[in-house]
Protein backbone atom coordinates (compact mmCIF):
# COMPACT_ATOMS: atom_id res chain seq x y z
CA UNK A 1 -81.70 95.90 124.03
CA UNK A 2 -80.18 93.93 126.84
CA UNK A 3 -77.68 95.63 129.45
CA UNK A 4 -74.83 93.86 127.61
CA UNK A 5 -75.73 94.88 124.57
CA UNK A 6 -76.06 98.62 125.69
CA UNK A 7 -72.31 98.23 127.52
CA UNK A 8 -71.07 96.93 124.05
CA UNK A 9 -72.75 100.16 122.14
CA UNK A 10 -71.45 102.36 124.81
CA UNK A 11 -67.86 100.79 124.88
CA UNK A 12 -67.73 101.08 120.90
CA UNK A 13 -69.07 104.79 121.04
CA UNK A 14 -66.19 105.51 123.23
CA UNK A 15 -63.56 104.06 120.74
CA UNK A 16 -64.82 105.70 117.81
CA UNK A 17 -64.39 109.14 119.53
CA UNK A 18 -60.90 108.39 120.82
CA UNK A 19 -59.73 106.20 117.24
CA UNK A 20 -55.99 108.18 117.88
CA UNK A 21 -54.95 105.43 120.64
CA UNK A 22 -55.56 102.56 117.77
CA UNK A 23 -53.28 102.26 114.79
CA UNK A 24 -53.06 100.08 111.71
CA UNK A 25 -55.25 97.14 111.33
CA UNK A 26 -56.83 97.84 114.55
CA UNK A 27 -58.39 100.34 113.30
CA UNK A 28 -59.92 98.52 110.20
CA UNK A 29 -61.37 95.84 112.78
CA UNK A 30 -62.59 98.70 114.97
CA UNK A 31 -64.37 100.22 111.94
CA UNK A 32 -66.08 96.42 111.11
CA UNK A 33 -66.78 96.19 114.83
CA UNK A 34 -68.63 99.41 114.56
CA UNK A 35 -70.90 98.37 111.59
CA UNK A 36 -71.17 95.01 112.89
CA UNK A 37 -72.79 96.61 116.25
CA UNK A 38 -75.06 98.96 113.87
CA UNK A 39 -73.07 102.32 113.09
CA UNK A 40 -73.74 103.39 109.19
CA UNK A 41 -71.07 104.71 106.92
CA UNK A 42 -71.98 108.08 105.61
CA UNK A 43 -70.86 108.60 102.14
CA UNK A 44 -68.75 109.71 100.48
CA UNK A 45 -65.42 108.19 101.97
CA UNK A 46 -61.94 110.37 101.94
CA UNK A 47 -59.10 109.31 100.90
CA UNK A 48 -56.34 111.89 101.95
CA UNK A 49 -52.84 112.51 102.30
CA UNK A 50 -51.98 111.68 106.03
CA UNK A 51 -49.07 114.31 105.70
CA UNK A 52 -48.54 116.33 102.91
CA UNK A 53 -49.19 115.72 99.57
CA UNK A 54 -46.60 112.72 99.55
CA UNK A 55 -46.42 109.43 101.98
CA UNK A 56 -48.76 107.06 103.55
CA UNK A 57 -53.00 108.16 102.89
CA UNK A 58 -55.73 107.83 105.36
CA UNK A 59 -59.34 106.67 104.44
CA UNK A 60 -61.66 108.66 106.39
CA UNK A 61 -65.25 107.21 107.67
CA UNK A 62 -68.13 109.37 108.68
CA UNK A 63 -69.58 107.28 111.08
CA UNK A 64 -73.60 107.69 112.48
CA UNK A 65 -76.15 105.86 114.38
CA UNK A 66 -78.82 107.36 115.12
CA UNK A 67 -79.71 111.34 114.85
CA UNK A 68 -79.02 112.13 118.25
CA UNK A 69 -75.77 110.37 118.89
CA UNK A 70 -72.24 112.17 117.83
CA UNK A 71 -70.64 111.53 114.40
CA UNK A 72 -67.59 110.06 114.58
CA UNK A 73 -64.95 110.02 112.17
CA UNK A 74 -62.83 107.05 111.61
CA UNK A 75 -59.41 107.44 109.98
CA UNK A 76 -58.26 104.05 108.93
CA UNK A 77 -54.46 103.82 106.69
CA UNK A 78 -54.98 102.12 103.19
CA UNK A 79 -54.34 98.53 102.82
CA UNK A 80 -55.88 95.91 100.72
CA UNK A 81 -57.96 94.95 103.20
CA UNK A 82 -59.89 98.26 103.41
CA UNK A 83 -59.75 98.59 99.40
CA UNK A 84 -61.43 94.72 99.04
CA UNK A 85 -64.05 96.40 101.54
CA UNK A 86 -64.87 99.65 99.95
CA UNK A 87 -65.36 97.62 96.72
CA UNK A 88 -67.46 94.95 98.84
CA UNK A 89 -69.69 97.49 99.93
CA UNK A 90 -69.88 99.59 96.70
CA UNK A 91 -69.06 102.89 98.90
CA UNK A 92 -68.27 105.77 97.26
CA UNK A 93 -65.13 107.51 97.36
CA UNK A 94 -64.08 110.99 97.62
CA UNK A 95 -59.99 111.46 96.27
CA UNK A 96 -57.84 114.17 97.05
């Protein structure tokens, strides 16, 4: 893995623990970023209430890499853009 490489990885790590400062969209391109640079989607994905039991829901991805390196998870807010993906990928999903 080249040094640039590594700074992307590293820079992309840092993100995914700190998703809060990203909203909307952004956070659907940060979660394609992260596969695109080798993070795996652990099944199931959430979908859940992002307050209360009424109002906007949250899909919520378990992220990994390797065994050693933290598990992020990824809170992205539904859209048709993350539903045309979860049915791209064939992901399962967890409802609540």
């Amino acid at each position: 893995m080249s040094l640039s490489s590594t700074a992307v990885l590293q820079s992309a790590g840092n993100l995914l623990q700190a998703p809060a400062r990203l909203a909307g969209i952004a956070r659907y391109w940060l979660l394609l970023a992260a596969v695109g640079l080798g993070w795996r989607i652990d099944g199931p994905v959430y979908l859940r209430p992002r307050w209360g039991e009424s109002g906007p829901r949250l899909y919520h991805f378990v992220l990994s890499r390797s065994p050693y390196s933290p598990t992020p998870l990824l809170a992205v807010p539904e859209g048709p853009e993350v539903e045309r993906y979860l049915s791209a990928a064939a992901l399962e999903l967890s409802v609540s």
